[in-house]
C-alpha atoms as a PDB file:
ATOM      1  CA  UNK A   1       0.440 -14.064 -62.675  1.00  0.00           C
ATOM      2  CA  UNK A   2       3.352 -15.999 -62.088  1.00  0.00           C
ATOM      3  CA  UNK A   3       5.367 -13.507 -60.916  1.00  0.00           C
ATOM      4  CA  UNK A   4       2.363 -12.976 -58.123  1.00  0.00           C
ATOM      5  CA  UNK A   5       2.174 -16.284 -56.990  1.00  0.00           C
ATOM      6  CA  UNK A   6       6.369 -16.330 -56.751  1.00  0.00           C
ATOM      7  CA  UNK A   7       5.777 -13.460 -54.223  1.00  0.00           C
ATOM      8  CA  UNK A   8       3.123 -14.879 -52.403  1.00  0.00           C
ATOM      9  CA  UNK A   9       5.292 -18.159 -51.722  1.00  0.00           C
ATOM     10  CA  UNK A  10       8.320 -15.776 -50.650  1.00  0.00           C
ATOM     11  CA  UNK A  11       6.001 -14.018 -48.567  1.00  0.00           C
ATOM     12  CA  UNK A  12       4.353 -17.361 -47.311  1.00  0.00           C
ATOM     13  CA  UNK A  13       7.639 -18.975 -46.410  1.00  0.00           C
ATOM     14  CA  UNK A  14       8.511 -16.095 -44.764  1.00  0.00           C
ATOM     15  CA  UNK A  15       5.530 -15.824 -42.521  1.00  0.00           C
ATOM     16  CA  UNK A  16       6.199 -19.838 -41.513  1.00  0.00           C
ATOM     17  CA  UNK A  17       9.885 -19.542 -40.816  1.00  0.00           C
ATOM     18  CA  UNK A  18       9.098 -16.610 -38.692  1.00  0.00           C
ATOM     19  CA  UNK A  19       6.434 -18.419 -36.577  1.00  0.00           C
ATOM     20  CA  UNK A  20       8.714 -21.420 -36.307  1.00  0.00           C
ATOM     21  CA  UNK A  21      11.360 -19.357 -35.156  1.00  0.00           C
ATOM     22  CA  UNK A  22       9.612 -18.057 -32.699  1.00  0.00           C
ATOM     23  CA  UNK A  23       8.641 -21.054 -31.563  1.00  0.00           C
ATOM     24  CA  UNK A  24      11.565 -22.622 -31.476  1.00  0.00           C
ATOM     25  CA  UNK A  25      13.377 -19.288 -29.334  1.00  0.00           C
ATOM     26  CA  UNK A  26      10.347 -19.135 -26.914  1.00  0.00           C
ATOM     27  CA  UNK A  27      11.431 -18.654 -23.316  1.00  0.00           C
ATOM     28  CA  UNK A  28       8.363 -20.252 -21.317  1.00  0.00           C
ATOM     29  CA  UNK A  29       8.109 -23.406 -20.640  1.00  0.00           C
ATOM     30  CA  UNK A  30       4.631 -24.982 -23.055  1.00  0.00           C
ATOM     31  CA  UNK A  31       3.283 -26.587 -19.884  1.00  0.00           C
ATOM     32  CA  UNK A  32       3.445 -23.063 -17.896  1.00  0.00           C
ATOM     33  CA  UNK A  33       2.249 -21.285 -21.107  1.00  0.00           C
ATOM     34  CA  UNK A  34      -0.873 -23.939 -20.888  1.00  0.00           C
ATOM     35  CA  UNK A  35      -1.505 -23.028 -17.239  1.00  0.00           C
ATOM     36  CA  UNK A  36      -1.290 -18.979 -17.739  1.00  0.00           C
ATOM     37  CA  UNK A  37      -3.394 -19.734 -20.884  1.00  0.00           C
ATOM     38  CA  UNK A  38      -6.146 -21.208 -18.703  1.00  0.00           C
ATOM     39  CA  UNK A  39      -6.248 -18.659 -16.382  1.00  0.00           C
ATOM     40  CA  UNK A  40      -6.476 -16.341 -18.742  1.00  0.00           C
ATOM     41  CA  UNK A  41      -9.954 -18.040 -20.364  1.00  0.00           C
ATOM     42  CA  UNK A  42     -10.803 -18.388 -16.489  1.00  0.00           C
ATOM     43  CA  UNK A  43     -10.971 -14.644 -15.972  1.00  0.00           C
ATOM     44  CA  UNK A  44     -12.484 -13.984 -18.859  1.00  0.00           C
ATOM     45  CA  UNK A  45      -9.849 -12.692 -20.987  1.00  0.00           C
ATOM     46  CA  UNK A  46      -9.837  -9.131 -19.978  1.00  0.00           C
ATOM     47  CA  UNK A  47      -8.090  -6.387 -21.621  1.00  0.00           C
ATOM     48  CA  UNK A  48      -6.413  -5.273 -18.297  1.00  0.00           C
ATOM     49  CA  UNK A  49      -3.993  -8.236 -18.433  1.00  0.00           C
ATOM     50  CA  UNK A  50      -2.170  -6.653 -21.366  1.00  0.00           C
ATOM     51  CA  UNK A  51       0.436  -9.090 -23.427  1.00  0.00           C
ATOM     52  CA  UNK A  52      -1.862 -12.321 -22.581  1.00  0.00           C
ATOM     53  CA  UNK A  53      -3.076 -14.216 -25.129  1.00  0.00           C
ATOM     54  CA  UNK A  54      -4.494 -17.397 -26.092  1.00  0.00           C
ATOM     55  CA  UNK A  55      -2.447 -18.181 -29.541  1.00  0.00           C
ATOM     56  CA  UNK A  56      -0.059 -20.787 -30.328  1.00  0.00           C
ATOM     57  CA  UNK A  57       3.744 -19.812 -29.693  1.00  0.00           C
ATOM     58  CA  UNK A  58       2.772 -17.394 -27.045  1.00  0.00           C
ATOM     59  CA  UNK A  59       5.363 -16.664 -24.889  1.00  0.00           C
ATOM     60  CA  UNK A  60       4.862 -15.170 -21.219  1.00  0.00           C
ATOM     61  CA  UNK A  61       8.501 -14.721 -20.161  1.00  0.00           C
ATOM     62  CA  UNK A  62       9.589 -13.099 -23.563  1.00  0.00           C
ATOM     63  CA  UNK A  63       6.156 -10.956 -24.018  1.00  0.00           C
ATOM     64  CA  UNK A  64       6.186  -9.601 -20.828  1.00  0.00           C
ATOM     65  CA  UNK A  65       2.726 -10.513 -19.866  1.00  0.00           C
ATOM     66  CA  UNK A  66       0.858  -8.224 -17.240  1.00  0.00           C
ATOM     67  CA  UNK A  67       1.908  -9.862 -13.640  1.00  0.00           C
ATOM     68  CA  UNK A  68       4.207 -12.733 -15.045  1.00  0.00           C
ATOM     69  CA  UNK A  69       7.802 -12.807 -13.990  1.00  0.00           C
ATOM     70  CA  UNK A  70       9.912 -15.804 -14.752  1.00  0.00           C
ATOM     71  CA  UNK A  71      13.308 -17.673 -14.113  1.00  0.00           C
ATOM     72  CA  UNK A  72      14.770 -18.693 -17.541  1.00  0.00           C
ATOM     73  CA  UNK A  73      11.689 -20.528 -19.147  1.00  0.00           C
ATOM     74  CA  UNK A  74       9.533 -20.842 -16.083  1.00  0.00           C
ATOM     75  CA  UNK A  75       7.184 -18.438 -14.387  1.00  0.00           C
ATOM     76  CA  UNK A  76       7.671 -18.082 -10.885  1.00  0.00           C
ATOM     77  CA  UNK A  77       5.534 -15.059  -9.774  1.00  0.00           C
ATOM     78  CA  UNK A  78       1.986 -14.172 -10.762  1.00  0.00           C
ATOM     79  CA  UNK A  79       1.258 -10.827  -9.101  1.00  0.00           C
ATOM     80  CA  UNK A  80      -2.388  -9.236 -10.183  1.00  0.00           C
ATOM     81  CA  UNK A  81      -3.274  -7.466  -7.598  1.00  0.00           C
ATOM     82  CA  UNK A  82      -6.212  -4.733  -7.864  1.00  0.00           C
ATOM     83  CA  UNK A  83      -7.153  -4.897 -11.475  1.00  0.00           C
ATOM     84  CA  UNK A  84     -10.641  -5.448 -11.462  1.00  0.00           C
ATOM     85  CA  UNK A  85     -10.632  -8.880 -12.498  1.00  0.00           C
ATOM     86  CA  UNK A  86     -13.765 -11.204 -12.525  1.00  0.00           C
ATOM     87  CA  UNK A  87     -13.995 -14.950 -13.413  1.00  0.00           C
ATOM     88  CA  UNK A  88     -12.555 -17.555 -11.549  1.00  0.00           C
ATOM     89  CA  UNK A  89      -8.928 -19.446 -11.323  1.00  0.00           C
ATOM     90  CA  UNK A  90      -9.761 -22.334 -13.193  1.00  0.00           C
ATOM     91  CA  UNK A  91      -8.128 -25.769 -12.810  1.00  0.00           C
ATOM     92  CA  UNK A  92      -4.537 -26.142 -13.433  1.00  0.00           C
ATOM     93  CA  UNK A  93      -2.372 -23.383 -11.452  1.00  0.00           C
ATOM     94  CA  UNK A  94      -0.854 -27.170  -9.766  1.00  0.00           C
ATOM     95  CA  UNK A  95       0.882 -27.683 -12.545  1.00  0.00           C
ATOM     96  CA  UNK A  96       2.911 -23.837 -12.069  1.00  0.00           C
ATOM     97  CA  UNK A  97       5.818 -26.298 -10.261  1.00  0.00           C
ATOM     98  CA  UNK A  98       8.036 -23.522 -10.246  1.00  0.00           C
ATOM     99  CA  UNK A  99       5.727 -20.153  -9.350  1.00  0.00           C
ATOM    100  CA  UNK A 100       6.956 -18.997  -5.807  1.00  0.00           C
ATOM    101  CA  UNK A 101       4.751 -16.248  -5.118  1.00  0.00           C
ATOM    102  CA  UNK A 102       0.405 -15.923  -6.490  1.00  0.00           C
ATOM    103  CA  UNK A 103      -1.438 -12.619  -5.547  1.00  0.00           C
ATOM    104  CA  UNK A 104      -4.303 -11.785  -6.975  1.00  0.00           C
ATOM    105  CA  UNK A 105      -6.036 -10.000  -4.223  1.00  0.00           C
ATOM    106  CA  UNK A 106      -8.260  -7.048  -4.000  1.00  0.00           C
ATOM    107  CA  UNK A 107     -10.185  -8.404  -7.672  1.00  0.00           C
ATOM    108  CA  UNK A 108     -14.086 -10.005  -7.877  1.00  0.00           C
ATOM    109  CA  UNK A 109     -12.809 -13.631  -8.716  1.00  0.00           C
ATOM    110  CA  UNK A 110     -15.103 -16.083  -7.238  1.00  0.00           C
ATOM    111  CA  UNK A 111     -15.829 -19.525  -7.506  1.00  0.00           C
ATOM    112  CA  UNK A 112     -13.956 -22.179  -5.332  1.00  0.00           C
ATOM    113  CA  UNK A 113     -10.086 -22.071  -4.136  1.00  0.00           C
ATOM    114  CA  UNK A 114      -9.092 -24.628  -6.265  1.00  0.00           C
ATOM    115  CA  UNK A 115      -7.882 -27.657  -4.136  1.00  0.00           C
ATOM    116  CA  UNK A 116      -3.925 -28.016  -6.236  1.00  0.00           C
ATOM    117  CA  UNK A 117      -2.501 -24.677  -5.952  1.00  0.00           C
ATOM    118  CA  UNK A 118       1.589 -24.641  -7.094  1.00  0.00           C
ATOM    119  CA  UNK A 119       3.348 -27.355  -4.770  1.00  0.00           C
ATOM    120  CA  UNK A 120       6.355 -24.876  -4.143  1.00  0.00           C
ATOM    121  CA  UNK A 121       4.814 -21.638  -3.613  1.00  0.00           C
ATOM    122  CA  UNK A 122       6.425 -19.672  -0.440  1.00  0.00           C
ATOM    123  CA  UNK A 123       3.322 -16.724  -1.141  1.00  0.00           C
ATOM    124  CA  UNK A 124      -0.355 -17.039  -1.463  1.00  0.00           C
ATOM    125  CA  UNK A 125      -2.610 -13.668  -1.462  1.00  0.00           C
ATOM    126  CA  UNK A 126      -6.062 -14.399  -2.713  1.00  0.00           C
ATOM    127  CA  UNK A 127      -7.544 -11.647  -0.080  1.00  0.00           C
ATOM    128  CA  UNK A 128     -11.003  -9.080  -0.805  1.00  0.00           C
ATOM    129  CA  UNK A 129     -12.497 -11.315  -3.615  1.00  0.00           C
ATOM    130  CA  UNK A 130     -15.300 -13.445  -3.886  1.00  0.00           C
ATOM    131  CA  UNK A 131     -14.431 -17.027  -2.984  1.00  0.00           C
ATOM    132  CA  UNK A 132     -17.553 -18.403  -2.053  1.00  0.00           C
ATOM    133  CA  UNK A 133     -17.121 -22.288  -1.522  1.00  0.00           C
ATOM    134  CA  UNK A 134     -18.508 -23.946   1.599  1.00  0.00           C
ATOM    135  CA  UNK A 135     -15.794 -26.461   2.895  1.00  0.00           C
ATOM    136  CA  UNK A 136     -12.444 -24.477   2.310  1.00  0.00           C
ATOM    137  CA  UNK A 137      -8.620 -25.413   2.626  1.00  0.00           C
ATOM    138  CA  UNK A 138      -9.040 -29.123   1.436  1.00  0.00           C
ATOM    139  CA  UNK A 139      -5.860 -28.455   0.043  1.00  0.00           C
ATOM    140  CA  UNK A 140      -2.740 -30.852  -0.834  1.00  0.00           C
ATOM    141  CA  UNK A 141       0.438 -30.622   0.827  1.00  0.00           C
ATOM    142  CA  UNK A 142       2.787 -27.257   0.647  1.00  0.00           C
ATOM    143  CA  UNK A 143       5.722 -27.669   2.037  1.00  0.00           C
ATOM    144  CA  UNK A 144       7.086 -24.451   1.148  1.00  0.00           C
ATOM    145  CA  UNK A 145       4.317 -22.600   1.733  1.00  0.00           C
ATOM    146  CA  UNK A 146       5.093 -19.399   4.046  1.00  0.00           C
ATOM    147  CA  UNK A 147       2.112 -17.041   3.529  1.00  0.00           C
ATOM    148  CA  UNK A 148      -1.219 -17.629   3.153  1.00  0.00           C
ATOM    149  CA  UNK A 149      -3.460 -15.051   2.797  1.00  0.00           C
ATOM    150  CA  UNK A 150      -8.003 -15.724   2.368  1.00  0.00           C
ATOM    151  CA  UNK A 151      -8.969 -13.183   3.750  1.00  0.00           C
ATOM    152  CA  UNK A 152     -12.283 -10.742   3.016  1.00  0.00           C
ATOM    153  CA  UNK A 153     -13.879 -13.381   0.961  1.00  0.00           C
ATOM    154  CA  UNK A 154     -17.459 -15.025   1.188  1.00  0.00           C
ATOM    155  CA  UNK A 155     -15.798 -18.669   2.698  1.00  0.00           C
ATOM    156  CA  UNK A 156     -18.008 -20.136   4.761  1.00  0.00           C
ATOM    157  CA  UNK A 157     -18.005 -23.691   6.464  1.00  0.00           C
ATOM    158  CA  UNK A 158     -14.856 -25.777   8.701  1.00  0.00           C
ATOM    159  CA  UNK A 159     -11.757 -25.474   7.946  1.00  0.00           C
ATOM    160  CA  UNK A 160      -9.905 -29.142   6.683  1.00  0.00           C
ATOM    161  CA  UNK A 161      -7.505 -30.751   9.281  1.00  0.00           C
ATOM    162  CA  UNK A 162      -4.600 -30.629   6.783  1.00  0.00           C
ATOM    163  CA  UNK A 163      -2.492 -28.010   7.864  1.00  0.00           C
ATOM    164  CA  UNK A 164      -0.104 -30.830   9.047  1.00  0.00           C
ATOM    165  CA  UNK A 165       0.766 -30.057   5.431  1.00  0.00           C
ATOM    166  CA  UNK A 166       2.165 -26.895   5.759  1.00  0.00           C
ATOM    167  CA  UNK A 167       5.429 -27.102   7.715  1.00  0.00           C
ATOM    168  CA  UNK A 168       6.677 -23.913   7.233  1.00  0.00           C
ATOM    169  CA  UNK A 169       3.874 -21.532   7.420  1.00  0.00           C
ATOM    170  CA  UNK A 170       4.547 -18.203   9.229  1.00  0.00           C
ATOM    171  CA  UNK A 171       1.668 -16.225   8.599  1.00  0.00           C
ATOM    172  CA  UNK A 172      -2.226 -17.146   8.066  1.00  0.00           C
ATOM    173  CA  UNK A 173      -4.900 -14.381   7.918  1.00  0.00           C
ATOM    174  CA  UNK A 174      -8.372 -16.268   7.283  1.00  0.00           C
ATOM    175  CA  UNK A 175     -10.243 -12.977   9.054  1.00  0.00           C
ATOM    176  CA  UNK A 176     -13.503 -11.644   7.891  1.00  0.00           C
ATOM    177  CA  UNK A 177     -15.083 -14.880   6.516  1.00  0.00           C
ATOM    178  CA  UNK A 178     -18.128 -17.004   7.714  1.00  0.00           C
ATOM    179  CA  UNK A 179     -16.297 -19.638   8.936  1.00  0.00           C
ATOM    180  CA  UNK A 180     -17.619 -21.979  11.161  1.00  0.00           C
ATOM    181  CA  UNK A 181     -16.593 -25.012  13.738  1.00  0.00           C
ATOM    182  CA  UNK A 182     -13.620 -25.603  15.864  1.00  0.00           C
ATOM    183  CA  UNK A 183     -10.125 -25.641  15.076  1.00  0.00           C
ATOM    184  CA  UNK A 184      -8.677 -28.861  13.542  1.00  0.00           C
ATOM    185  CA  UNK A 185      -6.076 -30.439  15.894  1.00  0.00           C
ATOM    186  CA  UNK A 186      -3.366 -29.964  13.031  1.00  0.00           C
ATOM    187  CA  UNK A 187      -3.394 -26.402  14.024  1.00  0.00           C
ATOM    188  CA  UNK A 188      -0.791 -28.014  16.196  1.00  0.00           C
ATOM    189  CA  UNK A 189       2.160 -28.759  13.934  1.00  0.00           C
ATOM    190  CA  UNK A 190       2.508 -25.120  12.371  1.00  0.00           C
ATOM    191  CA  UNK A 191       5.547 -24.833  14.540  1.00  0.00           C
ATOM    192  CA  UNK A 192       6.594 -21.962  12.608  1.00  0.00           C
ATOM    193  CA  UNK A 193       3.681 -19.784  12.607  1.00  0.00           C
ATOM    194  CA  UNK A 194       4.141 -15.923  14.001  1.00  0.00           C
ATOM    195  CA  UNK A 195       0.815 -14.197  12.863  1.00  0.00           C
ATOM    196  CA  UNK A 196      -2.656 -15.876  13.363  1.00  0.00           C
ATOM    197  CA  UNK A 197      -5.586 -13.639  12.155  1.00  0.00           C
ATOM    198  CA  UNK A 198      -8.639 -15.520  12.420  1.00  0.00           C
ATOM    199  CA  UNK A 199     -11.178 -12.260  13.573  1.00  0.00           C
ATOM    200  CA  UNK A 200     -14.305 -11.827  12.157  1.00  0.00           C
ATOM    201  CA  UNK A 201     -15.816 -15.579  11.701  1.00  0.00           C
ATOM    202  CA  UNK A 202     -17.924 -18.115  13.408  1.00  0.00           C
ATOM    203  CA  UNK A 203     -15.630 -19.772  14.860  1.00  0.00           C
ATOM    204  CA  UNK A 204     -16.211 -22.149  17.913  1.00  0.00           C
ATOM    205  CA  UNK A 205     -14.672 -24.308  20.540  1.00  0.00           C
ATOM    206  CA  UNK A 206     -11.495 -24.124  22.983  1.00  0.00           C
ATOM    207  CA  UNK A 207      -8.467 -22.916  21.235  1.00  0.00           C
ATOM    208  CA  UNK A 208      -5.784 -25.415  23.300  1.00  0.00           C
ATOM    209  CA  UNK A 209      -4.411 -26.475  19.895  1.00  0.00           C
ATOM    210  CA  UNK A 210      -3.054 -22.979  19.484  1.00  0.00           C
ATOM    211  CA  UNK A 211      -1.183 -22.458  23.004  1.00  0.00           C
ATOM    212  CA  UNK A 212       2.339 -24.042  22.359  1.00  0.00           C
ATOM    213  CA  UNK A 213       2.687 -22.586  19.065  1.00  0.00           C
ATOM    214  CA  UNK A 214       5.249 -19.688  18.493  1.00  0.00           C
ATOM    215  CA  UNK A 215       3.027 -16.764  17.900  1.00  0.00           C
ATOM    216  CA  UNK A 216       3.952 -13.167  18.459  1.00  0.00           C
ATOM    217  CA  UNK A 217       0.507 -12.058  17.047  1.00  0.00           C
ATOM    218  CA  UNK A 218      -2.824 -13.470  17.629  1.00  0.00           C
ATOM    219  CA  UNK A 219      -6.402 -12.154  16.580  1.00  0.00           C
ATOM    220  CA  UNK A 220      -9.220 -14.159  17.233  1.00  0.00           C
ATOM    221  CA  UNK A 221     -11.687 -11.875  18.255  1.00  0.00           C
ATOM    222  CA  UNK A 222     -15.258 -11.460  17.501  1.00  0.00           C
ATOM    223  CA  UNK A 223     -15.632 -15.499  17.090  1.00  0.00           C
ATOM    224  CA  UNK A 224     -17.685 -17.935  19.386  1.00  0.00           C
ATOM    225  CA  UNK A 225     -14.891 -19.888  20.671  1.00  0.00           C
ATOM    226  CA  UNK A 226     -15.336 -21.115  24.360  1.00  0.00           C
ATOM    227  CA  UNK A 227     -13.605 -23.414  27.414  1.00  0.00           C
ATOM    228  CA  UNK A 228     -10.780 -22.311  29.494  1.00  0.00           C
ATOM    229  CA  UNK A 229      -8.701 -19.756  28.076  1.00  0.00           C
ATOM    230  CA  UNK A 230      -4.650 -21.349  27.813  1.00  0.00           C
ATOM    231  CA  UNK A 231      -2.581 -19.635  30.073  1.00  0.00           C
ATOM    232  CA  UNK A 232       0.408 -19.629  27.295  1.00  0.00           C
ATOM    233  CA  UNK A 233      -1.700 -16.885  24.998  1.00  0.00           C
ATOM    234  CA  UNK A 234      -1.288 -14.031  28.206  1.00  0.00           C
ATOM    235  CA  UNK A 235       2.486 -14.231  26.767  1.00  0.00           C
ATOM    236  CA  UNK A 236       2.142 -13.339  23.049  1.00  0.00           C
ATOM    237  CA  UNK A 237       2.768  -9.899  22.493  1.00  0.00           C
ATOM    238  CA  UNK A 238       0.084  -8.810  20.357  1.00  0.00           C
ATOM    239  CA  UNK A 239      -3.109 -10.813  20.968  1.00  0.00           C
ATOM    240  CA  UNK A 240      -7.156  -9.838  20.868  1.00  0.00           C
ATOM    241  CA  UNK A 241      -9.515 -12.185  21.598  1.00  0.00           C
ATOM    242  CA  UNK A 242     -12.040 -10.175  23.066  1.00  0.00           C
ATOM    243  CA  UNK A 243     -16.069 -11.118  21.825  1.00  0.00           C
ATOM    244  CA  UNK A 244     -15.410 -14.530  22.869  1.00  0.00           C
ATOM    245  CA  UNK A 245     -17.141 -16.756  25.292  1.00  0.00           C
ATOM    246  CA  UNK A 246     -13.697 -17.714  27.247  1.00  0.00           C
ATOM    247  CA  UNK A 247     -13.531 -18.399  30.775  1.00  0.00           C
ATOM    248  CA  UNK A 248     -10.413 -18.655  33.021  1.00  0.00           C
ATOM    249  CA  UNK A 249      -9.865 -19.062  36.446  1.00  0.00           C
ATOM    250  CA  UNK A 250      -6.001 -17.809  36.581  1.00  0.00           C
ATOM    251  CA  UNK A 251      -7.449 -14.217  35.563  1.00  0.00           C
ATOM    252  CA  UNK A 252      -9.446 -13.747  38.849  1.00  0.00           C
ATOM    253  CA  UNK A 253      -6.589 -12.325  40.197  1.00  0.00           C
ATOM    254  CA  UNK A 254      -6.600  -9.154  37.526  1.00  0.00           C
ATOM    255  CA  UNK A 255     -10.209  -8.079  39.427  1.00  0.00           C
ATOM    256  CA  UNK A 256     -13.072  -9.350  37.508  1.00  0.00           C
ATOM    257  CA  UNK A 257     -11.033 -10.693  34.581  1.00  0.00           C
ATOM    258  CA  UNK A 258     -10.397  -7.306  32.915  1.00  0.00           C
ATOM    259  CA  UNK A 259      -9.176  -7.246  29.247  1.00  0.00           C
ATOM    260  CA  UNK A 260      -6.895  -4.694  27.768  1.00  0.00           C
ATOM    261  CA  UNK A 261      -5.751  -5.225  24.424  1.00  0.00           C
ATOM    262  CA  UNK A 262      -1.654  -4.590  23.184  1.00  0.00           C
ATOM    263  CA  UNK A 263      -1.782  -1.519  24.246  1.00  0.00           C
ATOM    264  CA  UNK A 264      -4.044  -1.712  27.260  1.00  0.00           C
ATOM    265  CA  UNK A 265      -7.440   0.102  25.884  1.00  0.00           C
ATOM    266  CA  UNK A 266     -10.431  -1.865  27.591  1.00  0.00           C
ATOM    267  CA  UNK A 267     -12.240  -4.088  25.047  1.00  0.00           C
ATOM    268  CA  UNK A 268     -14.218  -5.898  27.530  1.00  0.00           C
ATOM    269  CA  UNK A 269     -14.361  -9.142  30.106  1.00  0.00           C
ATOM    270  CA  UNK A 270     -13.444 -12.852  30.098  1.00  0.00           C
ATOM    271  CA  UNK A 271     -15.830 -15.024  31.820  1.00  0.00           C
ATOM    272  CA  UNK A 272     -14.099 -16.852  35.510  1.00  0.00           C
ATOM    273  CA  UNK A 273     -15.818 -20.068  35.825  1.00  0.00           C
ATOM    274  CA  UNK A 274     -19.040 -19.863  37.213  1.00  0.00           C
ATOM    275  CA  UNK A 275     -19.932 -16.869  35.749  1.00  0.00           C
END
C-alpha cells in the first residue's frame, strides 16, 4: 500500500509540474486567450474549429488553433471563413489590440456587430451571415481600419455618422442589406476610399457627400437616393447607379439622359429636371 501511494505522488507531481510548465512556456498572451475563449462559447463551441478549447493553460499560438495566427504571444489574424459556424461574436473581440485582419464570412453568425471590434485591425470581413441588428456601424474609432466588409447580411436601419473615425478606409461594401436613410455627412472625410459598394439597400437622399472623394469604383444602384446627380461621379471609372431617382440637368446634352454602365450596356435613364 505504501509503495502505491509513493507512485501515485510521483505520478501526481508529475502531472502538476507538467501543467505548470506549460503554463509557464505558453505563447499567447492570457488576455487574447480570454477573448478567443469567448468566442469560442459565442459560437457554440463547434467541432469545426479544431484545437479550441475552453481549459486553463490553453494556448492558441502554440496549439495551432483552427484560423488563429499570431506574432510572438499575440494573435493577430482570425480567419474562419466558410465553416458553417452559428452563434454569435460575443463581447470582447476589443480587447484583440493586436489582431490585424477578422474574417469570418460566408458562416450563419447572427446577432448584433458588436460595437468594439479590435482598435488596430487593417481587415474586417463579416460578409453572407446573419447580422440582424437595426441601427448598424455605431462603432468606435479605427484608425487603421482599411477594409470593411457587411455585406449579404439581414442589417437593416441608418447607418451612424462616425465614419469620421475611419481615416484610412479604402474599401467599404455594405451591398445587399435593408438599409435605410441618407448618407451621414462623415461620408466626407474617407479621403482614402477607392471602392464604394452600397447596391442593393434602401437607401435615400442626394449623394453630394460622396462627389469629392477619391473613388475609382462606385455602386449604388438599385437604392432610392434622389436630388441632382454630382457632376464629379461621370469621372469615376467604374460607377452604376442606375434604379435611382437622380435627376441632372448637365446630362441633357447625352439625348434624354441615357445611361450606359462601365462598359456602355444600357441599364436605363436619369431623370433631367422637370421630368
Amino acid at each position: 500500500m505504501a509503495k502505491l501511494c509513493f507512485w501515485i505522488s510521483i505520478i501526481a507531481t508529475y502531472l502538476i509540474s507538467a501543467v505548470l510548465i506549460h503554463q509557464a512556456c505558453a505563447l499567447t498572451d492570457p488576455s487574447d486567450v480570454a477573448v478567443l475563449q469567448d468566442l469560442y462559447k459565442s459560437l457554440n463551441q463547434p467541432p469545426q474549429l479544431v484545437g479550441w478549447n475552453l481549459m486553463g493553460g490553453a494556448d492558441p499560438c502554440g496549439e495551432s488553433w483552427e484560423g488563429i495566427s499570431c506574432s510572438g504571444s499575440s494573435v493577430i489574424s482570425i480567419r474562419l471563413k466558410g465553416l458553417e459556424l452559428h452563434g454569435n461574436l460575443g463581447g470582447n473581440l476589443g480587447n484583440l489590440l493586436s489582431l490585424k485582419h477578422l474574417d469570418v464570412s460566408h458562416n450563419h453568425i447572427e446577432g448584433e456587430i458588436p460595437s468594439s471590434l479590435p482598435p488596430n485591425v487593417t481587415h474586417i470581413d463579416l460578409s453572407s451571415n446573419n447580422f440582424n441588428q437595426s441601427t448598424i456601424l455605431l462603432l468606435e474609432p479605427m484608425r487603421y481600419l482599411e477594409h470593411l466588409n457587411l455585406s449579404r447580411n439581414s442589417l437593416s436601419g441608418t447607418l451612424g455618422n462616425v465614419f469620421s473615425g475611419f481615416p484610412n478606409l479604402k474599401q467599404m461594401d455594405l451591398s445587399s442589406n435593408s438599409l435605410t436613410g441618407d448618407l451621414p455627412s462623415s461620408f466626407e472625410n474617407l479621403k482614402n476610399l477607392h471602392e464604394l459598394f452600397l447596391h442593393r439597400n434602401w437607401f435615400t437622399g442626394p449623394i453630394d457627400v460622396l462627389a469629392h472623394l477619391p473613388l475609382h469604383v462606385l455602386h449604388i444602384h438599385l437604392n432610392f437616393f434622389s436630388g441632382v446627380f454630382p457632376h464629379q461621379i461621370d469621372d469615376i471609372p467604374d460607377r452604376r447607379f442606375h434604379a435611382n431617382n437622380f435627376y441632372s440637368p448637365y446630362l441633357t446634352r447625352m439625348g434624354r439622359d441615357t445611361l450606359f454602365t462601365i462598359d456602355h450596356q444600357y441599364i436605363g435613364r436619369i431623370l433631367a429636371q422637370g421630368d
